[in-house]
Structures are given as C-alpha cells and as structure tokens.
C-alpha atoms as a PDB file:
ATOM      1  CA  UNK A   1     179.081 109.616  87.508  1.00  0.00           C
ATOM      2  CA  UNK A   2     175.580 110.272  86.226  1.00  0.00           C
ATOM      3  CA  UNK A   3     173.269 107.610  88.318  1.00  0.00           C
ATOM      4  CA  UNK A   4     171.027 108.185  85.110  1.00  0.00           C
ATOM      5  CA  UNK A   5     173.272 106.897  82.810  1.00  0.00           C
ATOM      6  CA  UNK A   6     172.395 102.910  82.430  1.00  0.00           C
ATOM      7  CA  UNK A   7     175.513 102.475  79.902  1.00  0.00           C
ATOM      8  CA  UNK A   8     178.021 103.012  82.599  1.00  0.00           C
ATOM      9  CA  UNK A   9     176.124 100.595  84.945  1.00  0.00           C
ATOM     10  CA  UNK A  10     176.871  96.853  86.383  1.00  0.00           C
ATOM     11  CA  UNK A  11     174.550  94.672  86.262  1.00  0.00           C
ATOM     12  CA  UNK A  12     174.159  95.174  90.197  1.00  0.00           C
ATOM     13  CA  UNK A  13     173.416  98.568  89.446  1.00  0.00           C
ATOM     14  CA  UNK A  14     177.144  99.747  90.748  1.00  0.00           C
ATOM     15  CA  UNK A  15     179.202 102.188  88.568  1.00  0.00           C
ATOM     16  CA  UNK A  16     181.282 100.722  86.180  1.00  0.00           C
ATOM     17  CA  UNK A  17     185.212 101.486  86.761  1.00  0.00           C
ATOM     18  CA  UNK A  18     185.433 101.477  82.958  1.00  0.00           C
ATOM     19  CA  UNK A  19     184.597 104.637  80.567  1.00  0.00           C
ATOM     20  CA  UNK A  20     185.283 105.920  77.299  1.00  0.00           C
ATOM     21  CA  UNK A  21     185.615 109.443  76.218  1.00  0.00           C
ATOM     22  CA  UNK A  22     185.001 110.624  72.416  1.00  0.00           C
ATOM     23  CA  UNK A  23     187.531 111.326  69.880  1.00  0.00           C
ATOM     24  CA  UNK A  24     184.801 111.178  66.966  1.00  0.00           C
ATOM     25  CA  UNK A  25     185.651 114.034  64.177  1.00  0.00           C
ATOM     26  CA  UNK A  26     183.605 116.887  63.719  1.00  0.00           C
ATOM     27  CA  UNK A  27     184.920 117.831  60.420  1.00  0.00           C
ATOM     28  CA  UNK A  28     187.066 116.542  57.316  1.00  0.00           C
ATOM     29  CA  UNK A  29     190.609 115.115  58.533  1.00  0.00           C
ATOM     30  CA  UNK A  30     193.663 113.115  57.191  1.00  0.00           C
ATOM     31  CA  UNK A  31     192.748 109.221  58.482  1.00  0.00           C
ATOM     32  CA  UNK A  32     194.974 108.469  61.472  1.00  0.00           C
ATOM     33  CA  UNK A  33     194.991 105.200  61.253  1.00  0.00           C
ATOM     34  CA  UNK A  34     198.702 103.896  60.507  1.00  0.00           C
ATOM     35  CA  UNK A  35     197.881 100.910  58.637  1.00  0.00           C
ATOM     36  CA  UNK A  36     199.504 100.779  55.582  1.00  0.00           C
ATOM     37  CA  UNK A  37     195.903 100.173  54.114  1.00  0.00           C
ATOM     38  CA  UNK A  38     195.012 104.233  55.494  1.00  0.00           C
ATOM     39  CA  UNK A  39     197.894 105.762  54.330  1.00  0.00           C
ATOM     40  CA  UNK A  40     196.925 109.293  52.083  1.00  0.00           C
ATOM     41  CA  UNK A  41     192.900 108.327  53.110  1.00  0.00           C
ATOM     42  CA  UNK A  42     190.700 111.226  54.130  1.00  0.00           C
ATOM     43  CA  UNK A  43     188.135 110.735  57.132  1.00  0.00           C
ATOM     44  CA  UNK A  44     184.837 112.237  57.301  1.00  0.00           C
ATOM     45  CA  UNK A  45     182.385 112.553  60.611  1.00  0.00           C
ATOM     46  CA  UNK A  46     180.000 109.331  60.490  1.00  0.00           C
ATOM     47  CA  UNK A  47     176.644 109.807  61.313  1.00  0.00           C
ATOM     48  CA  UNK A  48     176.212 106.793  62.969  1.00  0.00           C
ATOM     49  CA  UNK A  49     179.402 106.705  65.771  1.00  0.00           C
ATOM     50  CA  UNK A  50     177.643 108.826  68.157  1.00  0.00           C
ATOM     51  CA  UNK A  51     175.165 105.917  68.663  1.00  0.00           C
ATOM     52  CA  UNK A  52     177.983 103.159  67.976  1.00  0.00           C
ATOM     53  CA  UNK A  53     180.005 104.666  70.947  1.00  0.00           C
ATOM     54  CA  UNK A  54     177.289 104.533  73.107  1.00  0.00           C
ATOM     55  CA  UNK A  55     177.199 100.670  72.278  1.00  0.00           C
ATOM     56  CA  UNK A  56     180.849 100.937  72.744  1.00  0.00           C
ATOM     57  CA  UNK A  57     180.305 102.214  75.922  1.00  0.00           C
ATOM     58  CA  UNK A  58     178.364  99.534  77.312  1.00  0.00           C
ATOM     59  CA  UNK A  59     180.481  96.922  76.062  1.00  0.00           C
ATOM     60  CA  UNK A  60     183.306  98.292  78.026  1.00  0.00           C
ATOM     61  CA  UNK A  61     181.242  98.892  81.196  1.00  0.00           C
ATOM     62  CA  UNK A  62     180.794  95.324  81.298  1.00  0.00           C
ATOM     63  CA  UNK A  63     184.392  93.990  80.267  1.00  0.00           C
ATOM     64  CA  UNK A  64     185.134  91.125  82.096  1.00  0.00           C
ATOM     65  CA  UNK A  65     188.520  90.809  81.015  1.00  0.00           C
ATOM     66  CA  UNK A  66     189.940  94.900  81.549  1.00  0.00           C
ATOM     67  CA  UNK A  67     193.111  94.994  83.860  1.00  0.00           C
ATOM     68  CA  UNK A  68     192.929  98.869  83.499  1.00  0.00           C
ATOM     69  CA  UNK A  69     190.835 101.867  84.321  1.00  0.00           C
ATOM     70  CA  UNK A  70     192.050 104.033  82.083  1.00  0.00           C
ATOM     71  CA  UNK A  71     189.416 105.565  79.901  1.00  0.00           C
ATOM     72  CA  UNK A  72     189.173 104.207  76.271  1.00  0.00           C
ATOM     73  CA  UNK A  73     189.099 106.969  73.507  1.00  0.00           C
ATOM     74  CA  UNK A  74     186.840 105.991  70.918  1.00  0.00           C
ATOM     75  CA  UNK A  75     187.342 107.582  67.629  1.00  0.00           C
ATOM     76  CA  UNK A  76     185.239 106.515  64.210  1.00  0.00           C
ATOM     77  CA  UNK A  77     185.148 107.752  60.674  1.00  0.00           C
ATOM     78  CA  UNK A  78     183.663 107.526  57.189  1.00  0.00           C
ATOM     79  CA  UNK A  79     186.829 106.851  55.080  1.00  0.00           C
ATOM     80  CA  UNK A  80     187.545 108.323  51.521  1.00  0.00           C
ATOM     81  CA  UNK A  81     189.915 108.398  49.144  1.00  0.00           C
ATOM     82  CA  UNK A  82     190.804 111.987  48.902  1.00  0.00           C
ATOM     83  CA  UNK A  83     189.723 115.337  50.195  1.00  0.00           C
ATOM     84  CA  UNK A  84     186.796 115.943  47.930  1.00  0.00           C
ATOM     85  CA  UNK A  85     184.997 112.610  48.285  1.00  0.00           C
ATOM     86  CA  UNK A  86     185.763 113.571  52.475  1.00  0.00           C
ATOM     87  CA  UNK A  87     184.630 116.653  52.162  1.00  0.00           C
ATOM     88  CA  UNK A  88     181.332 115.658  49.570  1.00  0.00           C
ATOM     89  CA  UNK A  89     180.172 113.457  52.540  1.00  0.00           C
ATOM     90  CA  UNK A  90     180.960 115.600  55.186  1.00  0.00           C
ATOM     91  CA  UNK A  91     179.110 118.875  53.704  1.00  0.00           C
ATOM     92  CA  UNK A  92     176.294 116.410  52.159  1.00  0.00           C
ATOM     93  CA  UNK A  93     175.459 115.177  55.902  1.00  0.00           C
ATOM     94  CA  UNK A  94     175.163 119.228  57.511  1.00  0.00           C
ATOM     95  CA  UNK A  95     172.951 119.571  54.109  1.00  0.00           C
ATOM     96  CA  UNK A  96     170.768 116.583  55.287  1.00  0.00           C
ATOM     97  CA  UNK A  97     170.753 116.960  59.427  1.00  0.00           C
ATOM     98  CA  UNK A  98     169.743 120.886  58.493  1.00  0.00           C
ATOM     99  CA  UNK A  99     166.466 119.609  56.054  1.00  0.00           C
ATOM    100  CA  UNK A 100     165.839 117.542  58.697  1.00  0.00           C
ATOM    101  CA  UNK A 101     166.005 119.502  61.556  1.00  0.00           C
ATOM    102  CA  UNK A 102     164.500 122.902  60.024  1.00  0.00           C
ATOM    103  CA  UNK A 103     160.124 121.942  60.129  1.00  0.00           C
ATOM    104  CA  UNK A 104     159.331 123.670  57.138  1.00  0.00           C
ATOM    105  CA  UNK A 105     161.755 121.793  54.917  1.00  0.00           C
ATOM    106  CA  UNK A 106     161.239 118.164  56.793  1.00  0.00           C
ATOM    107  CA  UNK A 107     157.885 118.079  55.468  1.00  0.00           C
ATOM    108  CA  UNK A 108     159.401 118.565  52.288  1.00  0.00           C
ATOM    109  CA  UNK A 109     162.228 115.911  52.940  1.00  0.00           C
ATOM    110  CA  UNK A 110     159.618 113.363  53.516  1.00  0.00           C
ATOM    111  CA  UNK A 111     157.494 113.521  50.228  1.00  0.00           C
ATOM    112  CA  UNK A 112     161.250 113.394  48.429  1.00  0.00           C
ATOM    113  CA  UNK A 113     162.264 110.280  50.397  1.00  0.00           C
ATOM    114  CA  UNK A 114     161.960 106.872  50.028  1.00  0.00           C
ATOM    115  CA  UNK A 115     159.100 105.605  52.369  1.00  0.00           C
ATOM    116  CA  UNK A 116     158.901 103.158  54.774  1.00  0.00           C
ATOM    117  CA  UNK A 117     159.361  99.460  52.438  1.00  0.00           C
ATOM    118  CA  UNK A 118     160.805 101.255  49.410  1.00  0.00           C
ATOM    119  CA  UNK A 119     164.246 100.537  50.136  1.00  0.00           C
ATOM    120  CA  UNK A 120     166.953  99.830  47.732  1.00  0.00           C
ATOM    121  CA  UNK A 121     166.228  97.171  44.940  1.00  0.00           C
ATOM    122  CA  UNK A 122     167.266  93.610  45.638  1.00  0.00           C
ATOM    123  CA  UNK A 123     170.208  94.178  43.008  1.00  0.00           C
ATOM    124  CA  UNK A 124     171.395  96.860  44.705  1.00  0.00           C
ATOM    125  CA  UNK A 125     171.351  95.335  48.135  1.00  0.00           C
ATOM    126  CA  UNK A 126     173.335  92.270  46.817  1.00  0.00           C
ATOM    127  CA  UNK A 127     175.751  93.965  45.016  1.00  0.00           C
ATOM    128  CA  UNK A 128     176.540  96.217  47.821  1.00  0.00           C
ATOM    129  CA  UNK A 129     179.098  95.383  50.963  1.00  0.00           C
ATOM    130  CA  UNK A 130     180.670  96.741  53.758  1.00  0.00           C
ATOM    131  CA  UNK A 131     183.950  96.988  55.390  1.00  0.00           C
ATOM    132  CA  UNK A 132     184.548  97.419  59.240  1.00  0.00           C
ATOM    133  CA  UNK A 133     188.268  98.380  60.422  1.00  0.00           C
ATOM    134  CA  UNK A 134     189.642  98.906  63.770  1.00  0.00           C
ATOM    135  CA  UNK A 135     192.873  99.735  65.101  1.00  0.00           C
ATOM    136  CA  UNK A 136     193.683 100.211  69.208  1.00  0.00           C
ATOM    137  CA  UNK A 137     196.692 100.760  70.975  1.00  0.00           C
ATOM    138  CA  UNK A 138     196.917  99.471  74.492  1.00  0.00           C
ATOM    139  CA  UNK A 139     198.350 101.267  77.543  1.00  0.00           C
ATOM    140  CA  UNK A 140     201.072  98.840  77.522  1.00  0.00           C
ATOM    141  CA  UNK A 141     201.423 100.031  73.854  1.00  0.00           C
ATOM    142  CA  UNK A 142     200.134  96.730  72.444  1.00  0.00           C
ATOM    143  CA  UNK A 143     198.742  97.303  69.136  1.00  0.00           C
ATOM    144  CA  UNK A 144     195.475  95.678  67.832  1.00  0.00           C
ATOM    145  CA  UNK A 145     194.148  95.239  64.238  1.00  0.00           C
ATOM    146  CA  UNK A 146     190.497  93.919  63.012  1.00  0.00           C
ATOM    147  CA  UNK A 147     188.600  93.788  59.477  1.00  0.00           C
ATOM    148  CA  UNK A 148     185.215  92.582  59.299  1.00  0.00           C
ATOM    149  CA  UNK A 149     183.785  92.113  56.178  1.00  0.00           C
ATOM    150  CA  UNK A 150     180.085  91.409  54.983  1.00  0.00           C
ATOM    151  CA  UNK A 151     179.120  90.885  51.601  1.00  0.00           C
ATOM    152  CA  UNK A 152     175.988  92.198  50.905  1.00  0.00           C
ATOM    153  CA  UNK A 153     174.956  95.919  51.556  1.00  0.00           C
ATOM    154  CA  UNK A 154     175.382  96.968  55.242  1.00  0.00           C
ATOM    155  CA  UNK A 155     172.205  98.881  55.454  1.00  0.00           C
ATOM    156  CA  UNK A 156     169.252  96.545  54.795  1.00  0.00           C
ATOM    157  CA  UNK A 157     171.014  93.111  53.471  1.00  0.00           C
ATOM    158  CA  UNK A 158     173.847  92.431  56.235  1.00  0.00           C
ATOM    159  CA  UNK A 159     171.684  94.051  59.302  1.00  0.00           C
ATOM    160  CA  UNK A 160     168.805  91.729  58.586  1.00  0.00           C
ATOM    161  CA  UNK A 161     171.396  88.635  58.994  1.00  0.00           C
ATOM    162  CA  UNK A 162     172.758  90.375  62.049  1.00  0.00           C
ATOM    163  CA  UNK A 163     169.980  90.739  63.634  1.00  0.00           C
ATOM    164  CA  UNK A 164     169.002  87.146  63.109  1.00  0.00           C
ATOM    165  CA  UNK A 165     171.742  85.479  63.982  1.00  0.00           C
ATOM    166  CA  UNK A 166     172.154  88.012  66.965  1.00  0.00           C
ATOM    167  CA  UNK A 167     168.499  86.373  68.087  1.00  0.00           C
ATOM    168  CA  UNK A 168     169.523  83.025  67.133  1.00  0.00           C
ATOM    169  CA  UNK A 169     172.731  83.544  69.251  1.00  0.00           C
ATOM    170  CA  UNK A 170     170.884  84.177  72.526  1.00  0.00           C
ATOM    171  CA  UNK A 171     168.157  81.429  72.267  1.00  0.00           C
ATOM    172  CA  UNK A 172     170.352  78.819  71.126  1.00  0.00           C
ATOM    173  CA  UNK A 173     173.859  79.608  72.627  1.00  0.00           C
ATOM    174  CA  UNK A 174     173.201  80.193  76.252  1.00  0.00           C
ATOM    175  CA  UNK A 175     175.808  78.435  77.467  1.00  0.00           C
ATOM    176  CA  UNK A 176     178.773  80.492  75.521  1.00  0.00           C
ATOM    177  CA  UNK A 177     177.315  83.638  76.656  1.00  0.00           C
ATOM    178  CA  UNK A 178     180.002  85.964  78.848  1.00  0.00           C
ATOM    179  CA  UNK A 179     176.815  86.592  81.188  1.00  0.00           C
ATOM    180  CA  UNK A 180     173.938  84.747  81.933  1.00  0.00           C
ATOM    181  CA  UNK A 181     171.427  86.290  84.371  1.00  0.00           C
ATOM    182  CA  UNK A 182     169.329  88.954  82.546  1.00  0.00           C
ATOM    183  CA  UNK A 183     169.758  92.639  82.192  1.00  0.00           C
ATOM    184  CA  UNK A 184     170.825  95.352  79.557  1.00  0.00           C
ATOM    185  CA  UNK A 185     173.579  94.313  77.412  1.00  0.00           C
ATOM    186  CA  UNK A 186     175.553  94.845  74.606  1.00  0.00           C
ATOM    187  CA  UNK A 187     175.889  92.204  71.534  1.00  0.00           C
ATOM    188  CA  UNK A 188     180.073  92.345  72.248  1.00  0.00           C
ATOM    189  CA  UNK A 189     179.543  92.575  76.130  1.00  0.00           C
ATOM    190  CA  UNK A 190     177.353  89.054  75.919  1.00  0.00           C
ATOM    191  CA  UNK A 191     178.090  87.220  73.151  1.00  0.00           C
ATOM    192  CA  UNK A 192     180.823  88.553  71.752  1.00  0.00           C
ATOM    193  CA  UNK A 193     183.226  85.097  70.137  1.00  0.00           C
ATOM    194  CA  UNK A 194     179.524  83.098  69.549  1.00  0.00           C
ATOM    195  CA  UNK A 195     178.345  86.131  67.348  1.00  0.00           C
ATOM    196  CA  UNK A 196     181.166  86.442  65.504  1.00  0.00           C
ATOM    197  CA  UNK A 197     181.746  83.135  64.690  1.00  0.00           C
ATOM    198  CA  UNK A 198     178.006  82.794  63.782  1.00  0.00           C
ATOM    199  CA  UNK A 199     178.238  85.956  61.026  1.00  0.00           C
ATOM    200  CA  UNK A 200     181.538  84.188  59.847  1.00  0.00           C
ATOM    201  CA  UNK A 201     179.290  80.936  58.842  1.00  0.00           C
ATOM    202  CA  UNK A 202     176.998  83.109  57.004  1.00  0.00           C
ATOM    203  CA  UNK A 203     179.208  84.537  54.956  1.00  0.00           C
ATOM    204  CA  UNK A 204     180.654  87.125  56.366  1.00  0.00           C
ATOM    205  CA  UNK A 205     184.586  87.675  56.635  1.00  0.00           C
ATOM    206  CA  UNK A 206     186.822  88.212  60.479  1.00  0.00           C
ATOM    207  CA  UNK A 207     190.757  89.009  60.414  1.00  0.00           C
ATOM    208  CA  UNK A 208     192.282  90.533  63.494  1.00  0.00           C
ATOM    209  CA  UNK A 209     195.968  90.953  63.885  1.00  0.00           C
ATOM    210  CA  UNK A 210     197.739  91.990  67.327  1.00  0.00           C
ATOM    211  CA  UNK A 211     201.305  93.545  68.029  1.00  0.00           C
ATOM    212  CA  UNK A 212     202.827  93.111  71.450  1.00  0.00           C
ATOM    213  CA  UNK A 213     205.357  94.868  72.635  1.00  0.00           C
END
C-alpha cells in the first residue's frame, strides 16, 4: 500500500487489512438500489462521495468488528425521479466544476456567487431536509438497510447540529468511544452508536433494517 496514505493506517501506524475500492458513477444511471423505495429512480454522480468515501475509508480501516478482508465497494449517488431531473444535475455539475476550474471564468463565478455569510435565508434553511439511504450486501450475502433523516436543510442547518453534537460527543462521552487514545479518526470509526443516538435526540430520524441469510 501507499505508506503516504494516513486513511488506510492503524493507529500504530501498521497497514490496515481493510480497503474499499470505488463504484461511484461517473455519469447518469438507473438507481441500483433494490429497495422497493428505488425502484424506476435515476442516479446522478454526487459531488460530494469522492470526499465521503475517503471518510468511508477510514472508518473501515479502523473497524473493530470486520471478520473479512475483502475490499468494500463503495458506491454513492444523487437520486432523481426520472432521467431529466438525473441528467439536469448531472450536466449542471460539469457546467459548474468547468466555471470553476477554467481562471478566466472563476473570477467571474465569484462576483455571481453568494459570498462568504450570505447563505440561504433562515426560511429556506428550515424548510429544507435531507434524506440519507444505504443499502450493503455482505459476503455472506446478508443484506443491510439504513435511512437517516434530518429535518432541516443538510447544507448549513443540519451540519451546524452535527458538528456540535459531534464536539459535544467527544468531550462529554469518552467513555462510549470505540477508541480512546488519540489519533486520526473518523466520526463512525470513534463514536459511531453515541453520535447517532445524540442526532436522534435532536431531532433527527435513524431506521436500519438487516436481512440474514
């Protein structure tokens, strides 16, 4: 492995047994999830699962509880209802990375967009939410369903509640923790059950269904 790459590290510095390899989408697809709840959906790439399976990454290095090596394919997606809202999302994200990425226009892009402490208006914010899903299937084929729910807009509202109950969770909850000498983490990796059951008390909304065979 690469002895540069801290998210496939142990906390003793050793190489983590435990990797994951991308399935993330690079264009407009049919959803493969095979919940009911996904059936005729449309996925689009997700700007943010690059970074999220890095995180994902981590958390697995550290799993305390994996019984098997094999890699974990990671696969996430903006979900629409049909093609066109897909494909609107997919083609309006290559129009954005390419204003952003080309100097001339990014100089442009910034005068145009909102700066830093205009966000979204308070209404907005609270009448926005946000809807996590996740589906796994096991080696053993085991089969594992989650929703997480948050009520407020994911973006500004919900992160802000995250992040302090994510600080509140490692000063005050110490003893619930899956590690407890220092080092470089990830939120599932170290407090993982504690977290949860702290964004659950704040309003937010945890359902996770499993299937063994």
């Amino acid at each position: 492995g690469n002895p540069l790459d801290l998210y496939e590290r142990l906390p003793d510095g050793s190489e983590s047994p435990y990797k994951v390899i991308s399935d993330l989408p690079s264009t407009v697809s049919q959803c493969r999830n095979p919940s009911p709840r996904f059936a005729n959906k449309w996925c689009s790439p997700f700007f943010m699962a690059p970074i999220n399976m890095a995180i994902v990454q981590r958390s697995v290095a550290l799993s305390l509880a994996r019984k098997s090596i094999t890699p974990v394919k990671y696969r996430e997606a903006a979900v629409a209802e049909n093609f066109m809202d897909a494909f609107t999302m997919w083609f309006g994200l290559i129009i954005i990375s390419t204003l952003i990425f080309n100097p001339v226009t990014r100089q442009i892009l910034k005068k145009l967009l909102p700066q830093p402490g205009e966000g979204p208006s308070e209404k907005t914010r609270m009448e926005g939410f946000l809807c996590v899903s996740g589906y796994g299937i096991g080696v053993k084929g085991n089969k594992a369903e989650s929703v997480m729910y948050f009520p407020q807009d994911g973006g500004y509202h919900s992160t802000a509640r995250m992040l302090v109950e994510s600080g509140l969770c490692l000063a005050l909850d110490g003893e619930k923790h899956s590690y407890s000498d220092g080092g470089f983490y990830s939120p599932a990796s170290i407090m993982c059950d504690p977290l949860v059951d702290r964004l659950v008390k704040t309003g937010s909304k945890f359902a996770c269904a499993i299937e063994r065979k």
